[in-house]
C-alpha atoms as a PDB file:
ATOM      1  CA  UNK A   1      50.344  90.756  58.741  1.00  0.00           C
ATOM      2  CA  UNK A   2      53.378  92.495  58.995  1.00  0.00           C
ATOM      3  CA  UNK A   3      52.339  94.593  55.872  1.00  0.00           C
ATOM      4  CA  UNK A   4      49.627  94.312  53.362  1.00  0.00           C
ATOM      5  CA  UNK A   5      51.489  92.947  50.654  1.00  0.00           C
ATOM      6  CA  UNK A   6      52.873  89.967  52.748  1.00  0.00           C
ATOM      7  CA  UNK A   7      49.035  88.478  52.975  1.00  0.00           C
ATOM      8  CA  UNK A   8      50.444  85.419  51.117  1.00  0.00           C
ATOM      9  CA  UNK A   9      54.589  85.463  52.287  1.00  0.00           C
ATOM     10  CA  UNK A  10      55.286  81.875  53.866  1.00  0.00           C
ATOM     11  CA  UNK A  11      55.574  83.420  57.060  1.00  0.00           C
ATOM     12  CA  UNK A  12      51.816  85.238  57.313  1.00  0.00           C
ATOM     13  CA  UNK A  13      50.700  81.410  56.010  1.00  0.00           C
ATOM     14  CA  UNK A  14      52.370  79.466  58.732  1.00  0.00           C
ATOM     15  CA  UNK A  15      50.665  81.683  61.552  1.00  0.00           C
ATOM     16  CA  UNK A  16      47.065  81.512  59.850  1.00  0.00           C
ATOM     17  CA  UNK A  17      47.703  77.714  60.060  1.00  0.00           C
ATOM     18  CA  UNK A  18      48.678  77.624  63.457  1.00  0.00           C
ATOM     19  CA  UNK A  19      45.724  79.464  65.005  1.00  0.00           C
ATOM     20  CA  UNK A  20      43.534  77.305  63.012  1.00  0.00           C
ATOM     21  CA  UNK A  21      44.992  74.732  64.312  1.00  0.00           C
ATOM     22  CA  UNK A  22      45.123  76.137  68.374  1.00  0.00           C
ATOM     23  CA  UNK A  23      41.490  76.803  67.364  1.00  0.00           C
ATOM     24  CA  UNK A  24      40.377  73.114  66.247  1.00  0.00           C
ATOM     25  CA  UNK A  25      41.968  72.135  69.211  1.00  0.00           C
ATOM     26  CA  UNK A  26      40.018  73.187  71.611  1.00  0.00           C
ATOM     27  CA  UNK A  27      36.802  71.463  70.446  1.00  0.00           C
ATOM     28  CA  UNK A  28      35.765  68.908  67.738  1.00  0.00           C
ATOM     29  CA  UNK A  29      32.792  71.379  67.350  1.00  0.00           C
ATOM     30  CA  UNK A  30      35.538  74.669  66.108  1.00  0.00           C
ATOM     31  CA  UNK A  31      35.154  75.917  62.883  1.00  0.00           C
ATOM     32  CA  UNK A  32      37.775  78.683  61.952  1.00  0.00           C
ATOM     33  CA  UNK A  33      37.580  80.901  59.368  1.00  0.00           C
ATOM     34  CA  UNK A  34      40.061  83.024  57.564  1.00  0.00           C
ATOM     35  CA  UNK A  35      38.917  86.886  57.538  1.00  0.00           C
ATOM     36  CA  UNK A  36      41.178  89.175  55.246  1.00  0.00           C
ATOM     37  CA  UNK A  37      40.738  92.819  55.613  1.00  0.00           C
ATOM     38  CA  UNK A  38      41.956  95.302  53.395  1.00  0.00           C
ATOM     39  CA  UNK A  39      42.044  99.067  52.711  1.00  0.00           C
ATOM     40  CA  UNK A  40      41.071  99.999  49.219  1.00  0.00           C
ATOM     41  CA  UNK A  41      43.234 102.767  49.232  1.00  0.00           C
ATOM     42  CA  UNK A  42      43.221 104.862  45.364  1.00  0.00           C
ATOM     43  CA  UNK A  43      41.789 101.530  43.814  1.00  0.00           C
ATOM     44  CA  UNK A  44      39.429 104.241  41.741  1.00  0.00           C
ATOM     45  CA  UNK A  45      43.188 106.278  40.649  1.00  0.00           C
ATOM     46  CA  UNK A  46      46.027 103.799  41.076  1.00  0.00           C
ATOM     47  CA  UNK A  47      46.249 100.872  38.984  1.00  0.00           C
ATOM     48  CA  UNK A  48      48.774  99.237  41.322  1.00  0.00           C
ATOM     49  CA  UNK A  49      46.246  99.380  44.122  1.00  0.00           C
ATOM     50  CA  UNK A  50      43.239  98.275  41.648  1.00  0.00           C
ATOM     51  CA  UNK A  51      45.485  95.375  40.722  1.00  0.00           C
ATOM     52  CA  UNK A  52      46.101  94.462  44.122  1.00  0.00           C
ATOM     53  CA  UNK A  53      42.403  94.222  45.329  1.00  0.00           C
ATOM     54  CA  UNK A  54      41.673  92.097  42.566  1.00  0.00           C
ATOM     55  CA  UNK A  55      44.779  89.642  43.610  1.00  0.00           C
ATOM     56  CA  UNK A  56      43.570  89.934  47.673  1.00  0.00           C
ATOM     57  CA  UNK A  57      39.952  88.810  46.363  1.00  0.00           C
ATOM     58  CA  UNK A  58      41.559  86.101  44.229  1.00  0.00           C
ATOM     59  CA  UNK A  59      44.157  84.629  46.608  1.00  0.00           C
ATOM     60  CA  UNK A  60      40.938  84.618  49.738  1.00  0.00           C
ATOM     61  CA  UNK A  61      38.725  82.931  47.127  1.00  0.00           C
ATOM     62  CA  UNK A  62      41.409  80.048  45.882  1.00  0.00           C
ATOM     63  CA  UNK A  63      41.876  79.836  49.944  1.00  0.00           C
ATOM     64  CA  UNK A  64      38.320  79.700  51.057  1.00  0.00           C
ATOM     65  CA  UNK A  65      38.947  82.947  53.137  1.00  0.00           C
ATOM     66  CA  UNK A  66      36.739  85.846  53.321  1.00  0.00           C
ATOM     67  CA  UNK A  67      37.240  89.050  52.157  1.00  0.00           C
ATOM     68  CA  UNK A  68      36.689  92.336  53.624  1.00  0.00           C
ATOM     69  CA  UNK A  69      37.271  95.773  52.100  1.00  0.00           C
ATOM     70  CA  UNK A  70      37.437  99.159  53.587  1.00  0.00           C
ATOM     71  CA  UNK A  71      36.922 101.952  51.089  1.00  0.00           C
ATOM     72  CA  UNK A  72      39.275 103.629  50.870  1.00  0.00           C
ATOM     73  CA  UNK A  73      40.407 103.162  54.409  1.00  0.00           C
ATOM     74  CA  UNK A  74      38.625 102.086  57.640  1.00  0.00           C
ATOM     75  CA  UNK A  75      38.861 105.286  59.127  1.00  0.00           C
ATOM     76  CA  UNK A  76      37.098 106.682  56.043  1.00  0.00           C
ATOM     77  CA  UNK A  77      34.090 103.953  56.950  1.00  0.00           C
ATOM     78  CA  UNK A  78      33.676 104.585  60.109  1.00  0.00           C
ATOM     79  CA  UNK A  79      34.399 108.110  60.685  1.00  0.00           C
ATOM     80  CA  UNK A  80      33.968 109.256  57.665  1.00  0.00           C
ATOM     81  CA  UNK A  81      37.394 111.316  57.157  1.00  0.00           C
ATOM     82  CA  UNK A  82      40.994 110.789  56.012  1.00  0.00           C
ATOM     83  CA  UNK A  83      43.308 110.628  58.977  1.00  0.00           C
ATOM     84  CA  UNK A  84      47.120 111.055  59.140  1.00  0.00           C
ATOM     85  CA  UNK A  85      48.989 108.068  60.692  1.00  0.00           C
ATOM     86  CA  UNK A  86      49.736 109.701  63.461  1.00  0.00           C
ATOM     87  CA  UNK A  87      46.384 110.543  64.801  1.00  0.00           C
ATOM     88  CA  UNK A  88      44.806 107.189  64.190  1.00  0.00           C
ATOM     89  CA  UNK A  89      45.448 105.371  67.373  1.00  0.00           C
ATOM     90  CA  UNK A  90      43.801 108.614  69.178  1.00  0.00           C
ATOM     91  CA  UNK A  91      40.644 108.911  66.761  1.00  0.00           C
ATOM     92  CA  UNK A  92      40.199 105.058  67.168  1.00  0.00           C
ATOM     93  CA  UNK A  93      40.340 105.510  71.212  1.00  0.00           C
ATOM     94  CA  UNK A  94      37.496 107.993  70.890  1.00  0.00           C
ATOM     95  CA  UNK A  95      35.195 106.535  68.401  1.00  0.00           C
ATOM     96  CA  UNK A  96      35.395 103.712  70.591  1.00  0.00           C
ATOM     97  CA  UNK A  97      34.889 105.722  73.921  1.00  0.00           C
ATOM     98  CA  UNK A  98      31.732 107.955  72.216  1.00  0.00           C
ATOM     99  CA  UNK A  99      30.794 104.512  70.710  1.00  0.00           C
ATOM    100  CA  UNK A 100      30.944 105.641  67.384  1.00  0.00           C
ATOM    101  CA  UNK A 101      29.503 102.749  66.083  1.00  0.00           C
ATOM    102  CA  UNK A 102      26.518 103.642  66.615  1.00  0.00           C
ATOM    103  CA  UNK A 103      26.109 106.618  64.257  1.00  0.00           C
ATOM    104  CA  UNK A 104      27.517 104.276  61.292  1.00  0.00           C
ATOM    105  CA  UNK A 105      24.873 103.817  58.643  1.00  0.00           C
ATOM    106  CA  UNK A 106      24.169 100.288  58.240  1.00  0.00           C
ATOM    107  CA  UNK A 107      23.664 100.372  54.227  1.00  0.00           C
ATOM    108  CA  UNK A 108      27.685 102.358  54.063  1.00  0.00           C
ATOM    109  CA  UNK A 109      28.932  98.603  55.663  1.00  0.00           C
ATOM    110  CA  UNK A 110      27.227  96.236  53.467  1.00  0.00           C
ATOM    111  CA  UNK A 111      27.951  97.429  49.758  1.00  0.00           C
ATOM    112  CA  UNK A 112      28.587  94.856  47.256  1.00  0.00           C
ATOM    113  CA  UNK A 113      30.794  96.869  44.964  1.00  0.00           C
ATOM    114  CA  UNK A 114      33.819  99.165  45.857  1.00  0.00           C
ATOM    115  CA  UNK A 115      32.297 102.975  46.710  1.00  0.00           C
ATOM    116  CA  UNK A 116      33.670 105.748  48.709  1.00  0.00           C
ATOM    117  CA  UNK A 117      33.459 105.499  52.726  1.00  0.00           C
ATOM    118  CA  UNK A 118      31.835 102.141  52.236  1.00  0.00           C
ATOM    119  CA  UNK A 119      32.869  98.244  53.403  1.00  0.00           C
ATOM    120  CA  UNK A 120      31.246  94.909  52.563  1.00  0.00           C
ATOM    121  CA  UNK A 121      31.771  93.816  56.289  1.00  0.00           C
ATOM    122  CA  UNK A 122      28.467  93.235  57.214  1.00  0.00           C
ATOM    123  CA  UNK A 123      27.642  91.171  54.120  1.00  0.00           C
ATOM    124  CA  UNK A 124      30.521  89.251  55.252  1.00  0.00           C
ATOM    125  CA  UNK A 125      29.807  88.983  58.660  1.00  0.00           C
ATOM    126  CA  UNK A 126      26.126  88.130  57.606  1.00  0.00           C
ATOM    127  CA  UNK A 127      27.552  84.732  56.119  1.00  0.00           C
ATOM    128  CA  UNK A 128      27.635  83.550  59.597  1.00  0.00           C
ATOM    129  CA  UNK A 129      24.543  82.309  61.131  1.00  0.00           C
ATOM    130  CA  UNK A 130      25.702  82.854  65.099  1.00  0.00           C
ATOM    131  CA  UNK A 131      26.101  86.940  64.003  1.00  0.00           C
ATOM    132  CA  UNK A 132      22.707  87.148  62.210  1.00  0.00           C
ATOM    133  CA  UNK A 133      20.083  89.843  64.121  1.00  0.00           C
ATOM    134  CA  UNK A 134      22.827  91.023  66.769  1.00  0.00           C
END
């Protein structure tokens, strides 16, 4: 997205319409649908960043999108630590390589209300019929 507070620029908006598009096209069956994800980042110490979720959830809503939300950050969901930039591309490699995945707690991915090392992805995904009981 070319930054998280572009989510709405012109720009981010012509490229979500063009892959729904490429998407409808290749069937009369294709449904698309808009996932946002987000960190949370200090939405519990920084206004700015409370203030921001709130406008994310807002803008996906008036849009029909989806919302997702990684508290505070997805490396805090699904490994359960703060990393520093440059690491992440190496602690992503190997939670993917020692399937990591699997020692995720269900209940931490499908909170309904902002809390620590916590996402709503899996009530998201759960919306979706063809993802249910995989």
């Amino acid at each position: 997205m070319a930054g998280k507070y572009k989510y709405s620029s012109n720009s981010v908006k012509s490229q979500v319409s063009k892959m729904i598009k490429e998407y409808s096209a290749g069937s009369n069956n294709n449904q698309s649908v808009v996932i946002y994800c987000f960190d949370c980042d200090d939405y519990d110490s920084n206004q700015r960043d409370s203030e921001f979720l709130d406008e994310v959830k807002e803008y996906c809503e008036d849009n029909g999108y989806r919302f997702i939300w990684f508290c505070k950050d997805v490396e805090r969901v699904y490994i359960g630590e703060k990393v520093p930039d440059k690491l992440k591309k190496k602690k992503a490699a190997d939670f993917r390589t020692k399937k990591g995945i699997n020692s995720v707690r269900k209940e931490m991915l499908q909170v309904d209300g902002y809390r620590q090392n916590c996402s709503n992805i899996l009530r998201v995904l759960g919306e979706f019929e063809c993802l249910r009981g995989k």
